[in-house]
PDBML (XML) file of the C-alpha atoms, coordinates in Angstrom:
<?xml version="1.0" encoding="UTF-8" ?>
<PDBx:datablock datablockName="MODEL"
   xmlns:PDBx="http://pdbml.pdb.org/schema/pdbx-v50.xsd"
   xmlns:xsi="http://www.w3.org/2001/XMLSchema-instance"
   xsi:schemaLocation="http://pdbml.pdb.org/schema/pdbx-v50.xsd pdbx-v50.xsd">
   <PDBx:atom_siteCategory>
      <PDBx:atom_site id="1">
         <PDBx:B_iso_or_equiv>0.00</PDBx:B_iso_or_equiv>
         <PDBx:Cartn_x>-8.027</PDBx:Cartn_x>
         <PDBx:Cartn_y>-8.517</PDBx:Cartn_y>
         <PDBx:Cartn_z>3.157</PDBx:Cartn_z>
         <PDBx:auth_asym_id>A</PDBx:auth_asym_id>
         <PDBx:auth_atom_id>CA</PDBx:auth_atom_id>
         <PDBx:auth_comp_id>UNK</PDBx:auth_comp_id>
         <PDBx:auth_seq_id>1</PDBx:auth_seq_id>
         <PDBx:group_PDB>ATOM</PDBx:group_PDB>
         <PDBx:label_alt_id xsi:nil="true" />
         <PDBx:label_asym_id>A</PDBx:label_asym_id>
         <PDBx:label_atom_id>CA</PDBx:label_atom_id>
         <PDBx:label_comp_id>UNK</PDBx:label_comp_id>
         <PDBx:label_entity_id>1</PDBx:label_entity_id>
         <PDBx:label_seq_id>1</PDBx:label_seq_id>
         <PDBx:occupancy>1.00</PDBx:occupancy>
         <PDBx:pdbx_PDB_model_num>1</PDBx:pdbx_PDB_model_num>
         <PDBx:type_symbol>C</PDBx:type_symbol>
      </PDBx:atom_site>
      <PDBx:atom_site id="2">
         <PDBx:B_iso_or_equiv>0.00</PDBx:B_iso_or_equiv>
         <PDBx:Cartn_x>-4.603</PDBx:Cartn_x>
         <PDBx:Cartn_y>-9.414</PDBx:Cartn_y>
         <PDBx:Cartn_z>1.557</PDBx:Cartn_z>
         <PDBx:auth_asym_id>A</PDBx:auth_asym_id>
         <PDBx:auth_atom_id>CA</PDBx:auth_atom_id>
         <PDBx:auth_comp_id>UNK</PDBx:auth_comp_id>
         <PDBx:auth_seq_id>2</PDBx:auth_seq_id>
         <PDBx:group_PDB>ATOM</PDBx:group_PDB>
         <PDBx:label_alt_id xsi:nil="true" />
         <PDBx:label_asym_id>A</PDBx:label_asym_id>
         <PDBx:label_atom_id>CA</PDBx:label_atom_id>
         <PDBx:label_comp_id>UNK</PDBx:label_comp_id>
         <PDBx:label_entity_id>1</PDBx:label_entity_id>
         <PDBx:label_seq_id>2</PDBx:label_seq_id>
         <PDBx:occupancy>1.00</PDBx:occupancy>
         <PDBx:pdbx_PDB_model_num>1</PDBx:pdbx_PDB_model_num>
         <PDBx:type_symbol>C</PDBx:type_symbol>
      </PDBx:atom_site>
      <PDBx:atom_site id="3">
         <PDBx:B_iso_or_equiv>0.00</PDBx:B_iso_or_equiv>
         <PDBx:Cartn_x>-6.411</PDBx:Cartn_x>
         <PDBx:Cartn_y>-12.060</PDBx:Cartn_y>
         <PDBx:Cartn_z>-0.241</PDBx:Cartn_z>
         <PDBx:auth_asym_id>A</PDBx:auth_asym_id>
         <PDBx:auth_atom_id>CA</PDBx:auth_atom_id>
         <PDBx:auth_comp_id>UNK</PDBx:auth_comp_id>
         <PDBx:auth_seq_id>3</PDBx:auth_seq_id>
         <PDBx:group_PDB>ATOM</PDBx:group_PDB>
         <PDBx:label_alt_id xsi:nil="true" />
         <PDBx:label_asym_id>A</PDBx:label_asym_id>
         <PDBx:label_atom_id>CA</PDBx:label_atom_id>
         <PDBx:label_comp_id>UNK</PDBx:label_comp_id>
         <PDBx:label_entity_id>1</PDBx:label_entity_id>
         <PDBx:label_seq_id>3</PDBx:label_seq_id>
         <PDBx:occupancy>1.00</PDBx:occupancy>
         <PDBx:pdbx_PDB_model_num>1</PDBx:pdbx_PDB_model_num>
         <PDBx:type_symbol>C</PDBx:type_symbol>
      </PDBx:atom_site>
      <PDBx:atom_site id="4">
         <PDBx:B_iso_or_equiv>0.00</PDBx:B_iso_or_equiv>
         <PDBx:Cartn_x>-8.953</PDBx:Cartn_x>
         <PDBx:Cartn_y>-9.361</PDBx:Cartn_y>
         <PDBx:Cartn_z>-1.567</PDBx:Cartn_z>
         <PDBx:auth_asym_id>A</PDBx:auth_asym_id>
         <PDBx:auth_atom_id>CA</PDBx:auth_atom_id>
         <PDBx:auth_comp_id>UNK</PDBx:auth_comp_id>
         <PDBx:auth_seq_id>4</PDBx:auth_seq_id>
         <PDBx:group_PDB>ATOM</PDBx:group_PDB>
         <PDBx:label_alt_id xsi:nil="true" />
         <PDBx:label_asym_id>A</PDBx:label_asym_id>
         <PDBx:label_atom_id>CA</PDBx:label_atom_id>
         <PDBx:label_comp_id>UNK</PDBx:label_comp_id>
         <PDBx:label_entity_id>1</PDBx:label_entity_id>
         <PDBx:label_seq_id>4</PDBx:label_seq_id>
         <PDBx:occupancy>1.00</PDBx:occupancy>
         <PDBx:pdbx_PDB_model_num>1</PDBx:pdbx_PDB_model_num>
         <PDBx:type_symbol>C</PDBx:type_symbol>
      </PDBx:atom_site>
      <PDBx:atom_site id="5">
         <PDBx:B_iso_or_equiv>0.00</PDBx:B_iso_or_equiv>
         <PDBx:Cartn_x>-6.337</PDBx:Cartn_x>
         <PDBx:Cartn_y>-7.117</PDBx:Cartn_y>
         <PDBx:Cartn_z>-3.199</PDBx:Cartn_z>
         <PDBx:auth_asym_id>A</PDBx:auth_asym_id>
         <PDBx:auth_atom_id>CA</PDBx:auth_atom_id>
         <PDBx:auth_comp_id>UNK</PDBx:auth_comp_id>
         <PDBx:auth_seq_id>5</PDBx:auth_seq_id>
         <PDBx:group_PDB>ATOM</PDBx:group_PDB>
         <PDBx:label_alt_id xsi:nil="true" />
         <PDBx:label_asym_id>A</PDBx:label_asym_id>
         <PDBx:label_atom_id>CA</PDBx:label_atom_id>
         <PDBx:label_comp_id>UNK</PDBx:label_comp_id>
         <PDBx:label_entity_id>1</PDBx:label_entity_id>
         <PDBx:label_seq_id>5</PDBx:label_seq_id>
         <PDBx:occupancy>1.00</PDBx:occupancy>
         <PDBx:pdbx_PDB_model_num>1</PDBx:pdbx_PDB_model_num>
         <PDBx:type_symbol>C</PDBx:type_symbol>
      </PDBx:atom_site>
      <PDBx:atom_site id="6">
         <PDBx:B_iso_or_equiv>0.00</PDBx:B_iso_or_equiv>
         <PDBx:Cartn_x>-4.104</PDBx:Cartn_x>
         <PDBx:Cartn_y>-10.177</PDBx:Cartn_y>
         <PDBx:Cartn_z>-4.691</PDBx:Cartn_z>
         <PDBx:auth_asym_id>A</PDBx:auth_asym_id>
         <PDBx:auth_atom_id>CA</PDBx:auth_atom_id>
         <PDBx:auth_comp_id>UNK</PDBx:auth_comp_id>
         <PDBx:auth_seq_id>6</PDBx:auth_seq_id>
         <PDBx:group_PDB>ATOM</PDBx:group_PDB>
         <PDBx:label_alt_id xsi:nil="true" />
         <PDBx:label_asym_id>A</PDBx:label_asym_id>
         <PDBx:label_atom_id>CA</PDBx:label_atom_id>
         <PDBx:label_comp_id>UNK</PDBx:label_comp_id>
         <PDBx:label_entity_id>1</PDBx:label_entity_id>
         <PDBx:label_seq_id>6</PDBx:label_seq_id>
         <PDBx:occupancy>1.00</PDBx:occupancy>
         <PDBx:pdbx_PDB_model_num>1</PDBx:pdbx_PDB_model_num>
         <PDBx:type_symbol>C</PDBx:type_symbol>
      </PDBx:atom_site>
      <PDBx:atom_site id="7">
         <PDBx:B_iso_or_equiv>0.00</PDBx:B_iso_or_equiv>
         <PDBx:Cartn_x>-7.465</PDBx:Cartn_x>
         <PDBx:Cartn_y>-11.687</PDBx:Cartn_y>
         <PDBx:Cartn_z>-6.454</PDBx:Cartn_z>
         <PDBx:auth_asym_id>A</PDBx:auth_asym_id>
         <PDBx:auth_atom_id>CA</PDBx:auth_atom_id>
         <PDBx:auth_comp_id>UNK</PDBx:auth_comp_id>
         <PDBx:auth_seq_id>7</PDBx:auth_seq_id>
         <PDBx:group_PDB>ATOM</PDBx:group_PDB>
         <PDBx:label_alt_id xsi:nil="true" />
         <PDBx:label_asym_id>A</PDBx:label_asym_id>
         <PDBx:label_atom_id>CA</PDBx:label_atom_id>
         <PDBx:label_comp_id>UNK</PDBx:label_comp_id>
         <PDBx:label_entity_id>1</PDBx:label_entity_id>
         <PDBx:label_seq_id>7</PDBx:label_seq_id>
         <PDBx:occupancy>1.00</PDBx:occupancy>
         <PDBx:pdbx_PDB_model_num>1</PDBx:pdbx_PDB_model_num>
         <PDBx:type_symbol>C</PDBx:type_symbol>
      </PDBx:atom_site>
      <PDBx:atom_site id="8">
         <PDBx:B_iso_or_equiv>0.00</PDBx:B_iso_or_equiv>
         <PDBx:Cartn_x>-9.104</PDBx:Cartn_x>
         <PDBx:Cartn_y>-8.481</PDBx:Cartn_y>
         <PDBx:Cartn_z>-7.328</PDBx:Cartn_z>
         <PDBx:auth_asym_id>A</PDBx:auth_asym_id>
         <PDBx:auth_atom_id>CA</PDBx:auth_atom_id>
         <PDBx:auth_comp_id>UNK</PDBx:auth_comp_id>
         <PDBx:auth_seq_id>8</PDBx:auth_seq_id>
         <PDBx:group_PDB>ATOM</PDBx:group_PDB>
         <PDBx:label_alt_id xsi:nil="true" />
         <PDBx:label_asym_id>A</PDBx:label_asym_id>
         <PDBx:label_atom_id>CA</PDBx:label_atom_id>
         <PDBx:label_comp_id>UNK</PDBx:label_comp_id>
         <PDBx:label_entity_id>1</PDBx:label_entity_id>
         <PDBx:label_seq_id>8</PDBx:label_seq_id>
         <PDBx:occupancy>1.00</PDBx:occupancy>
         <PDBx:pdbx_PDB_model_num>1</PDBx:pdbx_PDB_model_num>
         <PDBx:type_symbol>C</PDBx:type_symbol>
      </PDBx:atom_site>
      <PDBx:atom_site id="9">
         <PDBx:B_iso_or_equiv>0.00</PDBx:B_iso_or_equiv>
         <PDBx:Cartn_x>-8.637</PDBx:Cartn_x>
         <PDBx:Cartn_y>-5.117</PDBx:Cartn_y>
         <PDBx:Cartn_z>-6.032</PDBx:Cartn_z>
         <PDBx:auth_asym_id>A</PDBx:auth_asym_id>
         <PDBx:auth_atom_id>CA</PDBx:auth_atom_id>
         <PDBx:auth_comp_id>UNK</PDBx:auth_comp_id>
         <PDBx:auth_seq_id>9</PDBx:auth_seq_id>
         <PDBx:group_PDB>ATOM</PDBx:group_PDB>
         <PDBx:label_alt_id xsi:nil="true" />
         <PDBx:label_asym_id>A</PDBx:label_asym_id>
         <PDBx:label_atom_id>CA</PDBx:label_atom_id>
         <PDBx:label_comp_id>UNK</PDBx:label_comp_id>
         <PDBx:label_entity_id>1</PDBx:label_entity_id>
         <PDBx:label_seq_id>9</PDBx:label_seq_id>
         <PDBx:occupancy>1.00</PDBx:occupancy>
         <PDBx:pdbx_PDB_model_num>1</PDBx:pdbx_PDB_model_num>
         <PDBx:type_symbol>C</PDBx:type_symbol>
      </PDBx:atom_site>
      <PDBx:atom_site id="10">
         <PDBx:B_iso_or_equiv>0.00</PDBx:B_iso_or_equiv>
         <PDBx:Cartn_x>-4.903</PDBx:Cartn_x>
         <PDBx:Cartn_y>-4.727</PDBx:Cartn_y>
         <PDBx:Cartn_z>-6.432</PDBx:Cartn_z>
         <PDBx:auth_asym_id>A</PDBx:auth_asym_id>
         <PDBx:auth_atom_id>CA</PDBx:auth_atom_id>
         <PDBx:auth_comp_id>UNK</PDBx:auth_comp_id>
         <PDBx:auth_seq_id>10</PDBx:auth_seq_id>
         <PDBx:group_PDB>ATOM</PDBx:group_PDB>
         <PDBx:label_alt_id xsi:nil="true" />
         <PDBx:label_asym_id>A</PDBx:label_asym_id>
         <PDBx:label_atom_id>CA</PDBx:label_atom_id>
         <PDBx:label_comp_id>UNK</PDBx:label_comp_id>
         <PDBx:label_entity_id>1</PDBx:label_entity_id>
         <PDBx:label_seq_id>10</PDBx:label_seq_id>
         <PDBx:occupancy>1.00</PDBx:occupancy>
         <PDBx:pdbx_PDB_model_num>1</PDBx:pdbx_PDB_model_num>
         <PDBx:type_symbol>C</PDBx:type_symbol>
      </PDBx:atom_site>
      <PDBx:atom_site id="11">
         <PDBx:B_iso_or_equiv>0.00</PDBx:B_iso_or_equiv>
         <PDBx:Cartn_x>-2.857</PDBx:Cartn_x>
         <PDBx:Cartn_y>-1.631</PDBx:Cartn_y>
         <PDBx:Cartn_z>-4.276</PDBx:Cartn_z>
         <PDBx:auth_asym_id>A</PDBx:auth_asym_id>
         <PDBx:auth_atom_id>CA</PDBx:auth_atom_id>
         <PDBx:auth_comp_id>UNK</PDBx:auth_comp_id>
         <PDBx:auth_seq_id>11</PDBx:auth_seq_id>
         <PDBx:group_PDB>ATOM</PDBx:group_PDB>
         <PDBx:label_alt_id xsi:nil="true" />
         <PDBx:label_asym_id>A</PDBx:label_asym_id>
         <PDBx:label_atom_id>CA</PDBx:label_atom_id>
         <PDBx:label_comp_id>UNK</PDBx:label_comp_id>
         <PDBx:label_entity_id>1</PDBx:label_entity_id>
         <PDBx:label_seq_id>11</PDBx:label_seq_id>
         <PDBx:occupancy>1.00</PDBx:occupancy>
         <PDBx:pdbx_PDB_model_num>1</PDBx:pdbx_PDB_model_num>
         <PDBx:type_symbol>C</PDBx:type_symbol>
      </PDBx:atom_site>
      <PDBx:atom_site id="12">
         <PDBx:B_iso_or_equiv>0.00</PDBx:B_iso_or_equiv>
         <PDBx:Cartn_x>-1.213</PDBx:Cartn_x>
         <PDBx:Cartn_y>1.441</PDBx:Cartn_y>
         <PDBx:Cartn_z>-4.862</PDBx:Cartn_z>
         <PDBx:auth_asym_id>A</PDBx:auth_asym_id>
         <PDBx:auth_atom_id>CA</PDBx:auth_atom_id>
         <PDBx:auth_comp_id>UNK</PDBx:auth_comp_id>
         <PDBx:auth_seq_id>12</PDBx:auth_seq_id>
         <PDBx:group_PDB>ATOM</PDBx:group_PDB>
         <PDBx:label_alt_id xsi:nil="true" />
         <PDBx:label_asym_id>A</PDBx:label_asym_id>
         <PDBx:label_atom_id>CA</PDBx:label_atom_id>
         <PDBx:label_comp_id>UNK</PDBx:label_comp_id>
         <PDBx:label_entity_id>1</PDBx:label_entity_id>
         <PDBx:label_seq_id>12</PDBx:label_seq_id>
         <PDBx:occupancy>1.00</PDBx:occupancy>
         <PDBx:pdbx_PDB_model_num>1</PDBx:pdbx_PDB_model_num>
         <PDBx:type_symbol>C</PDBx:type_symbol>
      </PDBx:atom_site>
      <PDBx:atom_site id="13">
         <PDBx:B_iso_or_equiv>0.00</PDBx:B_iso_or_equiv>
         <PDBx:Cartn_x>2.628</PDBx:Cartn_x>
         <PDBx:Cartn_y>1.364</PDBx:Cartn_y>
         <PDBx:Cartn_z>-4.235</PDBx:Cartn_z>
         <PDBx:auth_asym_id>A</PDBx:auth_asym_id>
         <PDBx:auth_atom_id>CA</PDBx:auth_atom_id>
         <PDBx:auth_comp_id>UNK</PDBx:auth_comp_id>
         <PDBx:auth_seq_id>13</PDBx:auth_seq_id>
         <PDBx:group_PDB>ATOM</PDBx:group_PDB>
         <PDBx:label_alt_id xsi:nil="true" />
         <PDBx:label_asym_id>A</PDBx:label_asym_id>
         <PDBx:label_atom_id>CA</PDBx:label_atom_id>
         <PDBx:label_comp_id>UNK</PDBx:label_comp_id>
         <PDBx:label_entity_id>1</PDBx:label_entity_id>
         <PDBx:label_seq_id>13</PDBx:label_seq_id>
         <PDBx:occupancy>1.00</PDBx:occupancy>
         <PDBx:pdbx_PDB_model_num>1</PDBx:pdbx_PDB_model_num>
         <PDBx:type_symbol>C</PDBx:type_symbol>
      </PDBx:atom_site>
      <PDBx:atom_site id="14">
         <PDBx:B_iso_or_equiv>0.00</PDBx:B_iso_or_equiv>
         <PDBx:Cartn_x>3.330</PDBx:Cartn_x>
         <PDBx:Cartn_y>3.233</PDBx:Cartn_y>
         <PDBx:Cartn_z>-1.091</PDBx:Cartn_z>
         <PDBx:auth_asym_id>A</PDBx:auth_asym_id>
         <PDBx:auth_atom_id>CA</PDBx:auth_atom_id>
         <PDBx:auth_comp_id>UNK</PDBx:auth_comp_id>
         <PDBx:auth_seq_id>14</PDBx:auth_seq_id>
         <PDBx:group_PDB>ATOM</PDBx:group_PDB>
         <PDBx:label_alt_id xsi:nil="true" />
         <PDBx:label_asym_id>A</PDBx:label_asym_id>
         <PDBx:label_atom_id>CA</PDBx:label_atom_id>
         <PDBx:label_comp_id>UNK</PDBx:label_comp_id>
         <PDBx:label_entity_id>1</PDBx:label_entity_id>
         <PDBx:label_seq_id>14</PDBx:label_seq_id>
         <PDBx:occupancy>1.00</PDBx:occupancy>
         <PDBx:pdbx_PDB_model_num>1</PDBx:pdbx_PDB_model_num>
         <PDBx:type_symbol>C</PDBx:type_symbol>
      </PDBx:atom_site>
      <PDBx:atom_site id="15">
         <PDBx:B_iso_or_equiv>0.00</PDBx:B_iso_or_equiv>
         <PDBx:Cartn_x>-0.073</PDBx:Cartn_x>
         <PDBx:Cartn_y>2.934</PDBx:Cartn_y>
         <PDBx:Cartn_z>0.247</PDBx:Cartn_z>
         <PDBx:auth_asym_id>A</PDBx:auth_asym_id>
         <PDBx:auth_atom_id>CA</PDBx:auth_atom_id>
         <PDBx:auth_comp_id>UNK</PDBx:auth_comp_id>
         <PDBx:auth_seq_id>15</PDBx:auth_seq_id>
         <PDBx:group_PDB>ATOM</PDBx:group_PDB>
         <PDBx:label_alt_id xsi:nil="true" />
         <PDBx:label_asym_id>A</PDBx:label_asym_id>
         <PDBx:label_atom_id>CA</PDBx:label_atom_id>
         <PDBx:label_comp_id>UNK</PDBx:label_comp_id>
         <PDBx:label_entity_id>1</PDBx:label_entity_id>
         <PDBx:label_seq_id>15</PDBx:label_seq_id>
         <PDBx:occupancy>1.00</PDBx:occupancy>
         <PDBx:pdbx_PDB_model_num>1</PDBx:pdbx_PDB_model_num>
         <PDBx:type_symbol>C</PDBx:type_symbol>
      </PDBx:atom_site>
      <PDBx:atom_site id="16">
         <PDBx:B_iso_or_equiv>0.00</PDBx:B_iso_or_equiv>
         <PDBx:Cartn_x>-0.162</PDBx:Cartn_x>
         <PDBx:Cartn_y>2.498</PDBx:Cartn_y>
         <PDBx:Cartn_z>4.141</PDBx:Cartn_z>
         <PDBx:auth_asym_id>A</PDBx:auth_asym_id>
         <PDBx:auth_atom_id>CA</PDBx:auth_atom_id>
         <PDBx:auth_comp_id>UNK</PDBx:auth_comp_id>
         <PDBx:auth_seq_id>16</PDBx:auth_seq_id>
         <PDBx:group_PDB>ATOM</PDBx:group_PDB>
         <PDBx:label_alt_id xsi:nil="true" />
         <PDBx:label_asym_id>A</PDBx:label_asym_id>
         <PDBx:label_atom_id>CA</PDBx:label_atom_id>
         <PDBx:label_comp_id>UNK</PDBx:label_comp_id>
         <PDBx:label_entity_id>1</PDBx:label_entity_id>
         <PDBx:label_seq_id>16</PDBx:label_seq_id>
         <PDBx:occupancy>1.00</PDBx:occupancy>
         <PDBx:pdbx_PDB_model_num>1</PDBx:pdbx_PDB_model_num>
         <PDBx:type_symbol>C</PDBx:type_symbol>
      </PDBx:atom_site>
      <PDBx:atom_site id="17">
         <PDBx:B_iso_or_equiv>0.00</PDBx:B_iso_or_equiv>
         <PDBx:Cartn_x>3.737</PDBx:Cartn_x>
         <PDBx:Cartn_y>2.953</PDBx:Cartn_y>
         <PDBx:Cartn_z>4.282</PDBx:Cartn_z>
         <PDBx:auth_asym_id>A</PDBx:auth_asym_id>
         <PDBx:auth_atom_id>CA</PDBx:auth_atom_id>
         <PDBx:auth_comp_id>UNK</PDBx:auth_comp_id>
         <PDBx:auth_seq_id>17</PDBx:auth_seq_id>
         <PDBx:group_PDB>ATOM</PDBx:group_PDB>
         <PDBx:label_alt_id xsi:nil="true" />
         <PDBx:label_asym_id>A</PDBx:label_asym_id>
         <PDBx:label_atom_id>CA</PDBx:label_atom_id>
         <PDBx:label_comp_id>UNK</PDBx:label_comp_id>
         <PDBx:label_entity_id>1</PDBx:label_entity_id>
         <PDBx:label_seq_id>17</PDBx:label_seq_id>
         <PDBx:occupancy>1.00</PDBx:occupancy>
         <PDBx:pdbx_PDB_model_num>1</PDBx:pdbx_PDB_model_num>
         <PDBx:type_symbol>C</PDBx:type_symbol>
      </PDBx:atom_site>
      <PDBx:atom_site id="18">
         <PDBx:B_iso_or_equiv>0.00</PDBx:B_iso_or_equiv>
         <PDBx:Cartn_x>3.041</PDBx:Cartn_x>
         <PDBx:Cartn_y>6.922</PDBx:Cartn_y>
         <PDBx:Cartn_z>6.304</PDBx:Cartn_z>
         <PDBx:auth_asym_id>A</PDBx:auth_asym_id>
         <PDBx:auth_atom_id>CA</PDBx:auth_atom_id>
         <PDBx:auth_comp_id>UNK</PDBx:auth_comp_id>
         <PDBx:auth_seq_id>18</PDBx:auth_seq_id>
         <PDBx:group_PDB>ATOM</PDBx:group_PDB>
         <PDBx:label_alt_id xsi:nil="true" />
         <PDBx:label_asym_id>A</PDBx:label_asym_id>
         <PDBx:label_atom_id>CA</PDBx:label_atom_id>
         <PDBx:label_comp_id>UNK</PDBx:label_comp_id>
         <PDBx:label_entity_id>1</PDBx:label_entity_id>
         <PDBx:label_seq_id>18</PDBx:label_seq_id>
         <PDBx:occupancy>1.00</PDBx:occupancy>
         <PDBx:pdbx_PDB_model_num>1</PDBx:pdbx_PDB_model_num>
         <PDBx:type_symbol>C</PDBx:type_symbol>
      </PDBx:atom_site>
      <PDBx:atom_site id="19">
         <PDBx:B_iso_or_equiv>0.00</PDBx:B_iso_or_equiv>
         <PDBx:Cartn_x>6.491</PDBx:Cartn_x>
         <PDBx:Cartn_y>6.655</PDBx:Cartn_y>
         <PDBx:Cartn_z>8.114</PDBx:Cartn_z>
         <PDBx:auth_asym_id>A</PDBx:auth_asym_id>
         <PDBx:auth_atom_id>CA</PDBx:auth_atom_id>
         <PDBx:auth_comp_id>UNK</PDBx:auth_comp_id>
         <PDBx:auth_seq_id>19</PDBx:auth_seq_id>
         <PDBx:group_PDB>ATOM</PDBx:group_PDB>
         <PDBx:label_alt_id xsi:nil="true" />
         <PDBx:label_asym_id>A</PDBx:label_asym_id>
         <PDBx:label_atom_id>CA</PDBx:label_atom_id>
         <PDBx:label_comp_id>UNK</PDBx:label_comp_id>
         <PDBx:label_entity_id>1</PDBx:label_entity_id>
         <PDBx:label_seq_id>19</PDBx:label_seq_id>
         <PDBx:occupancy>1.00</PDBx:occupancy>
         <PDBx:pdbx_PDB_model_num>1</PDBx:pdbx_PDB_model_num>
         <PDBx:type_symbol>C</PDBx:type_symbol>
      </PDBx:atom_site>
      <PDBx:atom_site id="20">
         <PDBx:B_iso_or_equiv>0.00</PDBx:B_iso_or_equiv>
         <PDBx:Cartn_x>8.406</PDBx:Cartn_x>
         <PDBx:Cartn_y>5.570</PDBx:Cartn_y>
         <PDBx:Cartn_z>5.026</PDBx:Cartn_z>
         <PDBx:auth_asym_id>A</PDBx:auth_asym_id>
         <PDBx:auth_atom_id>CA</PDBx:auth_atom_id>
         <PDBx:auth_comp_id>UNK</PDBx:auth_comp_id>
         <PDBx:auth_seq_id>20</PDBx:auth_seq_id>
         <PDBx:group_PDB>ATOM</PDBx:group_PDB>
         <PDBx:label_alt_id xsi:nil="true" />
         <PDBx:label_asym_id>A</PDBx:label_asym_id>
         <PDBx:label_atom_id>CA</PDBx:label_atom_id>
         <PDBx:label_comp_id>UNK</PDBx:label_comp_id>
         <PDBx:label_entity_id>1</PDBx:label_entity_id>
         <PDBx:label_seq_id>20</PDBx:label_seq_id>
         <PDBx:occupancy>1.00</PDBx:occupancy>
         <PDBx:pdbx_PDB_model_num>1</PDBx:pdbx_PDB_model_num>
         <PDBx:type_symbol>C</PDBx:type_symbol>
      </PDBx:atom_site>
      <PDBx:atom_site id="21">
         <PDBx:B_iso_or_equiv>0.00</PDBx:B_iso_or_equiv>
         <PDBx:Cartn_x>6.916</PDBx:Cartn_x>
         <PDBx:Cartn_y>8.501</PDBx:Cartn_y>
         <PDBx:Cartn_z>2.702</PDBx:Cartn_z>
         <PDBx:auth_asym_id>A</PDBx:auth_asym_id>
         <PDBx:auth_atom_id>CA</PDBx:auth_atom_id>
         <PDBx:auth_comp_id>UNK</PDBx:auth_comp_id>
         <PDBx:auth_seq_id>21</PDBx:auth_seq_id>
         <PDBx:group_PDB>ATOM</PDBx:group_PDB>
         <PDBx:label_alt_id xsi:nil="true" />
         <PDBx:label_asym_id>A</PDBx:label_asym_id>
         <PDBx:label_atom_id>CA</PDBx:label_atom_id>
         <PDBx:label_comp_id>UNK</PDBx:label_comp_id>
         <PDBx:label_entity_id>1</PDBx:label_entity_id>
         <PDBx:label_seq_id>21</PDBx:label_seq_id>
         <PDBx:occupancy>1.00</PDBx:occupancy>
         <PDBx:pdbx_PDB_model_num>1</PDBx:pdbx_PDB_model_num>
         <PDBx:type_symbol>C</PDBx:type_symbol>
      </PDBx:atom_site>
      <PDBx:atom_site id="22">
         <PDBx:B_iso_or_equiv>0.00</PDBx:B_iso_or_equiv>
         <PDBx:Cartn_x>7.258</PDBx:Cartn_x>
         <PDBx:Cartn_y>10.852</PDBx:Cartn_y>
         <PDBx:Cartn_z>6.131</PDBx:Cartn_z>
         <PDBx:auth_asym_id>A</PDBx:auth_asym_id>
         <PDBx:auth_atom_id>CA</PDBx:auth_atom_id>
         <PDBx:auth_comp_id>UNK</PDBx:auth_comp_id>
         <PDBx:auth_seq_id>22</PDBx:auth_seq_id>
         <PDBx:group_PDB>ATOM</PDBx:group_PDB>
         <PDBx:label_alt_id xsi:nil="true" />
         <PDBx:label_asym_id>A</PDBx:label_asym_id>
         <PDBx:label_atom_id>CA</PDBx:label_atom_id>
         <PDBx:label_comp_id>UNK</PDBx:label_comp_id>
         <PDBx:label_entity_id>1</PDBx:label_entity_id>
         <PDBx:label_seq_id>22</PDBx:label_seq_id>
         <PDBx:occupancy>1.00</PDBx:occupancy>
         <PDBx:pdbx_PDB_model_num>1</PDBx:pdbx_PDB_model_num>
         <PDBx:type_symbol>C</PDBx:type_symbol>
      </PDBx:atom_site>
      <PDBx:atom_site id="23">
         <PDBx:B_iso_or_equiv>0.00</PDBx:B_iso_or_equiv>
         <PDBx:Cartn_x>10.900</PDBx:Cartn_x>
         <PDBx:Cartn_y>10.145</PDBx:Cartn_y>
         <PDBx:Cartn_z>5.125</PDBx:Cartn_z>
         <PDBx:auth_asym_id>A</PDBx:auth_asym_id>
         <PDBx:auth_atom_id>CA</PDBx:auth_atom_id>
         <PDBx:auth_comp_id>UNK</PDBx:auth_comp_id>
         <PDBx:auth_seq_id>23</PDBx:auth_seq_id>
         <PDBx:group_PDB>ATOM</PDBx:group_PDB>
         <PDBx:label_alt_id xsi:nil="true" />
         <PDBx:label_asym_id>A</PDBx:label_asym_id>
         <PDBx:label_atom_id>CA</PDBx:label_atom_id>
         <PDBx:label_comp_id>UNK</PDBx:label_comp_id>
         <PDBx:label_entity_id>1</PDBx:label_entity_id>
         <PDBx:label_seq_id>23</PDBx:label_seq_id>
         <PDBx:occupancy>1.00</PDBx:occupancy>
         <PDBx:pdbx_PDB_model_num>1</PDBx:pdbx_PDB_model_num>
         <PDBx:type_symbol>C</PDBx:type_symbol>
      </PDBx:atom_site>
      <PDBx:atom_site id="24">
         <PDBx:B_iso_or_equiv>0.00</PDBx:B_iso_or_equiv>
         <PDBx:Cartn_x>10.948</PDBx:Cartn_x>
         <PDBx:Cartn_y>10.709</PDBx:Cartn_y>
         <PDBx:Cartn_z>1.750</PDBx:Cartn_z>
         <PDBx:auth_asym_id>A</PDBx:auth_asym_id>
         <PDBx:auth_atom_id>CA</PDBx:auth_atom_id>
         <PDBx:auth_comp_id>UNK</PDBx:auth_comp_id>
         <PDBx:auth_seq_id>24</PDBx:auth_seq_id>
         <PDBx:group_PDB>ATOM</PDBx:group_PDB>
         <PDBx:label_alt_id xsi:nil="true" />
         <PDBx:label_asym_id>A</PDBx:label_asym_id>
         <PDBx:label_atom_id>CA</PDBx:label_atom_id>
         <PDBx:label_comp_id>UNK</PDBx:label_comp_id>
         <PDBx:label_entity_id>1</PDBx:label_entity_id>
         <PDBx:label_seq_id>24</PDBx:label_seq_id>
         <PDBx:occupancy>1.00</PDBx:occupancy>
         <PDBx:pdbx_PDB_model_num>1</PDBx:pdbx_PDB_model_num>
         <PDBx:type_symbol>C</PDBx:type_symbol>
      </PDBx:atom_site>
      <PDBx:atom_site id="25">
         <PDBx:B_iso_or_equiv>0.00</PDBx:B_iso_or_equiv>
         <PDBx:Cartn_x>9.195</PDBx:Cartn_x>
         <PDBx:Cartn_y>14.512</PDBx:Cartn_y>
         <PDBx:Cartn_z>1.873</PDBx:Cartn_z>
         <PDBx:auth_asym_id>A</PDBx:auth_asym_id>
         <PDBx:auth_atom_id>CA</PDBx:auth_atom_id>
         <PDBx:auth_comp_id>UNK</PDBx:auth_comp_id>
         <PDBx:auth_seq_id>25</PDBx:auth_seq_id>
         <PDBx:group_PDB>ATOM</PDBx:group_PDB>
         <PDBx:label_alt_id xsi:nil="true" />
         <PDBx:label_asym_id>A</PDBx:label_asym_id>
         <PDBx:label_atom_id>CA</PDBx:label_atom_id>
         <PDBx:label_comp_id>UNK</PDBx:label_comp_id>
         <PDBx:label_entity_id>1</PDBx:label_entity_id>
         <PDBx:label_seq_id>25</PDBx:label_seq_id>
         <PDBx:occupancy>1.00</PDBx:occupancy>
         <PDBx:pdbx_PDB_model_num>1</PDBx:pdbx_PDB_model_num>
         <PDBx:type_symbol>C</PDBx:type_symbol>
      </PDBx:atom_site>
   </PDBx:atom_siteCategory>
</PDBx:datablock>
């Protein structure tokens, strides 16, 4: 899957990191 985004698909920044943003708010 990591291999999907890096060739193609690329990512949002933040995406997936729940706790982390949790924090943030």
């Amino acid at each position: 899957q990591r291999a999907i985004l890096i060739a193609e698909e690329g990512w949002i920044a933040g995406a997936g990191h729940q706790a982390l943003l949790a924090q943030l708010r």
